[in-house]
Protein backbone atom coordinates (compact mmCIF):
# COMPACT_ATOMS: atom_id res chain seq x y z
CA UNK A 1 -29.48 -135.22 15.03
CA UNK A 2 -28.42 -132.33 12.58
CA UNK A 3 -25.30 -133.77 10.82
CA UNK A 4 -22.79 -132.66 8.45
CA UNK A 5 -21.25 -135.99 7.06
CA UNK A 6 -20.10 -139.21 8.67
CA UNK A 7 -16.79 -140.71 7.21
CA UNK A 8 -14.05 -142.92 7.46
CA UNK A 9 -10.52 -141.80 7.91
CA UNK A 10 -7.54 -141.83 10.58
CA UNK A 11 -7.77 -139.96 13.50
CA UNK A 12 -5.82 -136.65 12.52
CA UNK A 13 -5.53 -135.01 15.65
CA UNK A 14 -4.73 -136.64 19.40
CA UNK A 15 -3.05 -139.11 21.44
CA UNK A 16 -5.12 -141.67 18.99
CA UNK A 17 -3.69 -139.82 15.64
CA UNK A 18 -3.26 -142.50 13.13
CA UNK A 19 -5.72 -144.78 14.33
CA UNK A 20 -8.62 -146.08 11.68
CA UNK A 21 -11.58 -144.33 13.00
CA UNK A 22 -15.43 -143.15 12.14
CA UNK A 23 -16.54 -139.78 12.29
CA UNK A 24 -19.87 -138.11 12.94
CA UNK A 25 -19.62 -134.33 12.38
CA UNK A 26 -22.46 -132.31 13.93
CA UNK A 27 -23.98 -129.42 12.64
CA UNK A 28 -24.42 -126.07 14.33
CA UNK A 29 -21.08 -124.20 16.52
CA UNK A 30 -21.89 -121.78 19.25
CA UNK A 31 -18.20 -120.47 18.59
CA UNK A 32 -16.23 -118.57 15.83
CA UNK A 33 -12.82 -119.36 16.24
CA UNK A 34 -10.82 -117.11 14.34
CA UNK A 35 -8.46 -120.12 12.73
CA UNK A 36 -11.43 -122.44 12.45
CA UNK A 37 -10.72 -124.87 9.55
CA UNK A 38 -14.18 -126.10 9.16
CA UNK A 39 -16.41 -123.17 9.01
CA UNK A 40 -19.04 -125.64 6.69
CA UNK A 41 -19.62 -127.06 9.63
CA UNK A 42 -21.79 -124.04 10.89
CA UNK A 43 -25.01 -124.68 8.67
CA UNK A 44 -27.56 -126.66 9.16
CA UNK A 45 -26.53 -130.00 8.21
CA UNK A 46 -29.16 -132.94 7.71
CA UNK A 47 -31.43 -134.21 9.95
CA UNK A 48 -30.49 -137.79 10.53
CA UNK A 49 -31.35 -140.59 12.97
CA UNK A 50 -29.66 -142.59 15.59
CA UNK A 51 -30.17 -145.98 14.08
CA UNK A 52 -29.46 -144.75 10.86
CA UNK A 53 -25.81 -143.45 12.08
CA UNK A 54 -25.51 -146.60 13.84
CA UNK A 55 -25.61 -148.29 10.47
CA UNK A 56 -23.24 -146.51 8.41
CA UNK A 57 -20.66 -146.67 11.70
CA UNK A 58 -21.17 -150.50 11.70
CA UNK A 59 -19.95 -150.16 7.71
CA UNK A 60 -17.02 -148.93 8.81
CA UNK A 61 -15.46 -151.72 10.50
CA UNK A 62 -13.77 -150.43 13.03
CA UNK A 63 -14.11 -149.77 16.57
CA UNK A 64 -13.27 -146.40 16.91
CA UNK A 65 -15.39 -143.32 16.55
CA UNK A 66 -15.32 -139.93 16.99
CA UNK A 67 -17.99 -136.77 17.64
CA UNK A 68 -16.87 -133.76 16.21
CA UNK A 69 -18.13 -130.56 14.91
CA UNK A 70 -19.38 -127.93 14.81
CA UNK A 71 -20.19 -128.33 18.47
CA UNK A 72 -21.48 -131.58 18.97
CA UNK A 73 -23.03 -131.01 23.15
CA UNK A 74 -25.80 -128.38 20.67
CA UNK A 75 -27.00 -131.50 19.57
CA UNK A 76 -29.67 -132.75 22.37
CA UNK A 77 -29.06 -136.38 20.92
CA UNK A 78 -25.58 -136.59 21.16
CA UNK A 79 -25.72 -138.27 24.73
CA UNK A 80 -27.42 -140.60 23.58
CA UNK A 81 -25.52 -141.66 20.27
CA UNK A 82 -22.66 -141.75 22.62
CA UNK A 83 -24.50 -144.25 25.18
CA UNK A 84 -25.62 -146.26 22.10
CA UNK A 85 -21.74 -146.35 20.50
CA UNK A 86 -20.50 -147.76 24.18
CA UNK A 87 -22.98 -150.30 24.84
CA UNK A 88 -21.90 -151.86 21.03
CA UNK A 89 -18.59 -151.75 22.22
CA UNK A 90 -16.99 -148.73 20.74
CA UNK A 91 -14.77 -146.10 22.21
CA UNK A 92 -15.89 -143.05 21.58
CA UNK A 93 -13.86 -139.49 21.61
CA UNK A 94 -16.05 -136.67 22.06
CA UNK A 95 -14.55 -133.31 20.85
CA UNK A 96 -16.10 -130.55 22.00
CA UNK A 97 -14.72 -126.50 22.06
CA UNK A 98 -14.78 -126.54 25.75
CA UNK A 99 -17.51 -123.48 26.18
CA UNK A 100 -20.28 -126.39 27.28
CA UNK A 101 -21.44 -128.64 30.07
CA UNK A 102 -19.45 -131.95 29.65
CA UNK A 103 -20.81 -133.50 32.44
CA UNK A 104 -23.58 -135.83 30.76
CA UNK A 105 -20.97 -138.21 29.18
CA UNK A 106 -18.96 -138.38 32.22
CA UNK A 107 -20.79 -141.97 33.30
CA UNK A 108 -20.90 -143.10 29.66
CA UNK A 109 -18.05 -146.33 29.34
CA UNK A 110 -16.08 -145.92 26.80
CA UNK A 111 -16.15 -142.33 25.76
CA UNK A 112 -13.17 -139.95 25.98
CA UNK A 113 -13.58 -136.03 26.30
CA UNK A 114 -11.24 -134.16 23.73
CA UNK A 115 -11.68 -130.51 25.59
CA UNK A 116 -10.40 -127.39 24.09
CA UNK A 117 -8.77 -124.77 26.01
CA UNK A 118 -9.62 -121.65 23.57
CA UNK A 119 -6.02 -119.54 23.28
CA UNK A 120 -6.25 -115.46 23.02
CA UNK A 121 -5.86 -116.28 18.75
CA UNK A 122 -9.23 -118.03 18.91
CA UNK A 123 -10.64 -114.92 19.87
CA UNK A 124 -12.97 -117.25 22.14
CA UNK A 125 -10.78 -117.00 25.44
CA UNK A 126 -13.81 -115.80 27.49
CA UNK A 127 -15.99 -118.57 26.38
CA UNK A 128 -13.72 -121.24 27.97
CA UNK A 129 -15.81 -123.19 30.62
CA UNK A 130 -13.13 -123.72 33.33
CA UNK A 131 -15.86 -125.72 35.28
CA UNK A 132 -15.16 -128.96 32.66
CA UNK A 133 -11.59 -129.00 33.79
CA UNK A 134 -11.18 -130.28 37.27
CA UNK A 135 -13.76 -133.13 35.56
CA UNK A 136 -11.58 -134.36 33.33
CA UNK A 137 -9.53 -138.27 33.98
CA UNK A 138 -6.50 -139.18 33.07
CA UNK A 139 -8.18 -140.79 29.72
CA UNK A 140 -9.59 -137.59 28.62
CA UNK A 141 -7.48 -135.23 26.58
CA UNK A 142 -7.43 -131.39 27.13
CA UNK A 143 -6.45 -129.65 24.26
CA UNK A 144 -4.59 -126.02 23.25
CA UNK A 145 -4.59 -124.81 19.54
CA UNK A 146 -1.18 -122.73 19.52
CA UNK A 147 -0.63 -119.62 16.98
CA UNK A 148 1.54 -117.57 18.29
CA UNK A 149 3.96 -117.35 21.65
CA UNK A 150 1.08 -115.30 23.34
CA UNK A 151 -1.08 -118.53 22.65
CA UNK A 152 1.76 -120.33 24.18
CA UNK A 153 2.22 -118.34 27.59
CA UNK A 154 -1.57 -118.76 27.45
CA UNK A 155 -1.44 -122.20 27.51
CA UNK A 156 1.75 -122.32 30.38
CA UNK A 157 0.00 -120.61 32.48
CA UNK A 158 -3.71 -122.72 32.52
CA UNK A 159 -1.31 -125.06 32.94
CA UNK A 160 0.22 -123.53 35.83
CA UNK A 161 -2.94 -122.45 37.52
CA UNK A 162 -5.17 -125.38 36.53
CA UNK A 163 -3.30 -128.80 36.99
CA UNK A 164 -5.15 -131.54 35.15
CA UNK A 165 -5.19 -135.14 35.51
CA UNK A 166 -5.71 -135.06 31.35
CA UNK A 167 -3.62 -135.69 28.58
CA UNK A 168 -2.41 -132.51 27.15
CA UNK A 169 -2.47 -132.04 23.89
CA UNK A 170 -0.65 -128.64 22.03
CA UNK A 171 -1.74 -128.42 18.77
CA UNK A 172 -0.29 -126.20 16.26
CA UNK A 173 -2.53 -123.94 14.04
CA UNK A 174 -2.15 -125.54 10.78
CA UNK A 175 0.58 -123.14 8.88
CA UNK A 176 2.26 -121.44 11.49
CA UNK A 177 6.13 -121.90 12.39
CA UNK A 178 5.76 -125.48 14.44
CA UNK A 179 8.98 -125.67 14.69
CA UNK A 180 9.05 -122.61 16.92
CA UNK A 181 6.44 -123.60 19.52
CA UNK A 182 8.34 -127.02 19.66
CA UNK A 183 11.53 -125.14 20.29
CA UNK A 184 9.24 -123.88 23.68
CA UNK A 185 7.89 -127.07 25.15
CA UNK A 186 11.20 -128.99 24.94
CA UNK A 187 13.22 -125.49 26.51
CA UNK A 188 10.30 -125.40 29.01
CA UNK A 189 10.26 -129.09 29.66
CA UNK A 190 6.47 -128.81 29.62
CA UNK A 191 5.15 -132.70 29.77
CA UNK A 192 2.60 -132.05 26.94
CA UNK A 193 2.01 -133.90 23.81
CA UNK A 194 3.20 -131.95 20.54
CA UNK A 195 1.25 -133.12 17.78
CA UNK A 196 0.56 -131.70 13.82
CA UNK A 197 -2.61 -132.71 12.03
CA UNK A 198 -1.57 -135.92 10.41
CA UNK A 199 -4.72 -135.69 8.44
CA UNK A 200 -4.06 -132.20 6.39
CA UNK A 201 -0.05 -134.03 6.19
CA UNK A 202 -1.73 -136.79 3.89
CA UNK A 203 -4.38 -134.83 2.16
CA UNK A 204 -4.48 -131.09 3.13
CA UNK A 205 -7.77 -128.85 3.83
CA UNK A 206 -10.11 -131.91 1.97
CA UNK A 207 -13.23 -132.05 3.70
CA UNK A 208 -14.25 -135.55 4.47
CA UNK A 209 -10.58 -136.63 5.32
């Protein structure tokens, strides 16, 4: 697998934010989101095997792990790391931008699908895979990045049109007016989860955190 860097950190983003977790960040992103906050993610990376991933993971002591990017479903591998992670008892969240095939790691135990829904901001809006959606249990976790109030509406109406047995996730765009978009869930009554980046709270745009 082409990879980035594997570290150990909380969980910064998610219904598991907080949590003590590993992460495996894949190379490569078929995307270009205009707010994307790790564009280092796009090169190459580092060619490194399953057992030696394994490894470092097991270093980690903990039982949490989690595939990000990048665009981890480029990586032909990734199935398998995931199968691998569940059989040794992990739980694994896949994150993914939502423009792929999640299907493979639908039978996998333990993993959890973190799906993006890409908002009109992104600039990726026609790249969203609405297939993925109607896949998605009530473990799974389908996520909006918010920037503005069009992102918002956006987001209301997949909502709307889409109903998902998911956890929702609305996720602000790191340095925007929170505050604001808060302000519209709780008017709304929209029964989403409204959740910052805990890890850029503790330690801002450090990569590796």
């Amino acid at each position: 697998m082409r990879i980035i860097e594997v570290f150990h950190s909380l969980q910064g983003e998610g219904p598991n934010t907080g949590l003590r977790t590993s992460f495996v960040r894949t190379a490569r992103c078929n995307l270009r989101c205009a707010w994307c906050d790790t564009p280092y993610s796009f090169g190459p990376g580092k060619e490194r095997s399953i057992p030696s991933l394994l490894k470092e993971i097991r270093s980690h002591r903990t039982r949490q792990v989690c595939l990000t990017g990048g665009e981890p479903l480029l990586q032909r591998d990734s199935v398998e790391l995931v199968r691998r992670l569940a059989r040794d008892g992990y739980t694994v969240v896949v994150e993914t931008g939502g423009s792929l095939d999640v299907s493979p790691y639908l039978a996998i135990p333990r993993a959890v699908l973190s799906v993006d829904v890409k908002c009109p901001s992104s600039r990726m809006q026609g790249k969203n895979r609405w297939a993925n959606l109607p896949l998605l249990r009530s473990r799974d976790v389908e996520k909006f990045v918010l920037q503005d109030a069009r992102d918002y509406a956006y987001a209301r109406k997949v909502l709307r049109d889409r109903p998902t047995r998911a956890q929702v996730v609305f996720q602000p765009v790191w340095g925007t007016d929170a505050g604001r978009l808060a302000d519209r869930v709780l008017k709304d009554r929209l029964d989403v989860r409204f959740l910052l980046q805990e890890h850029k709270v503790l330690w801002g745009d450090t990569p590796g955190r």
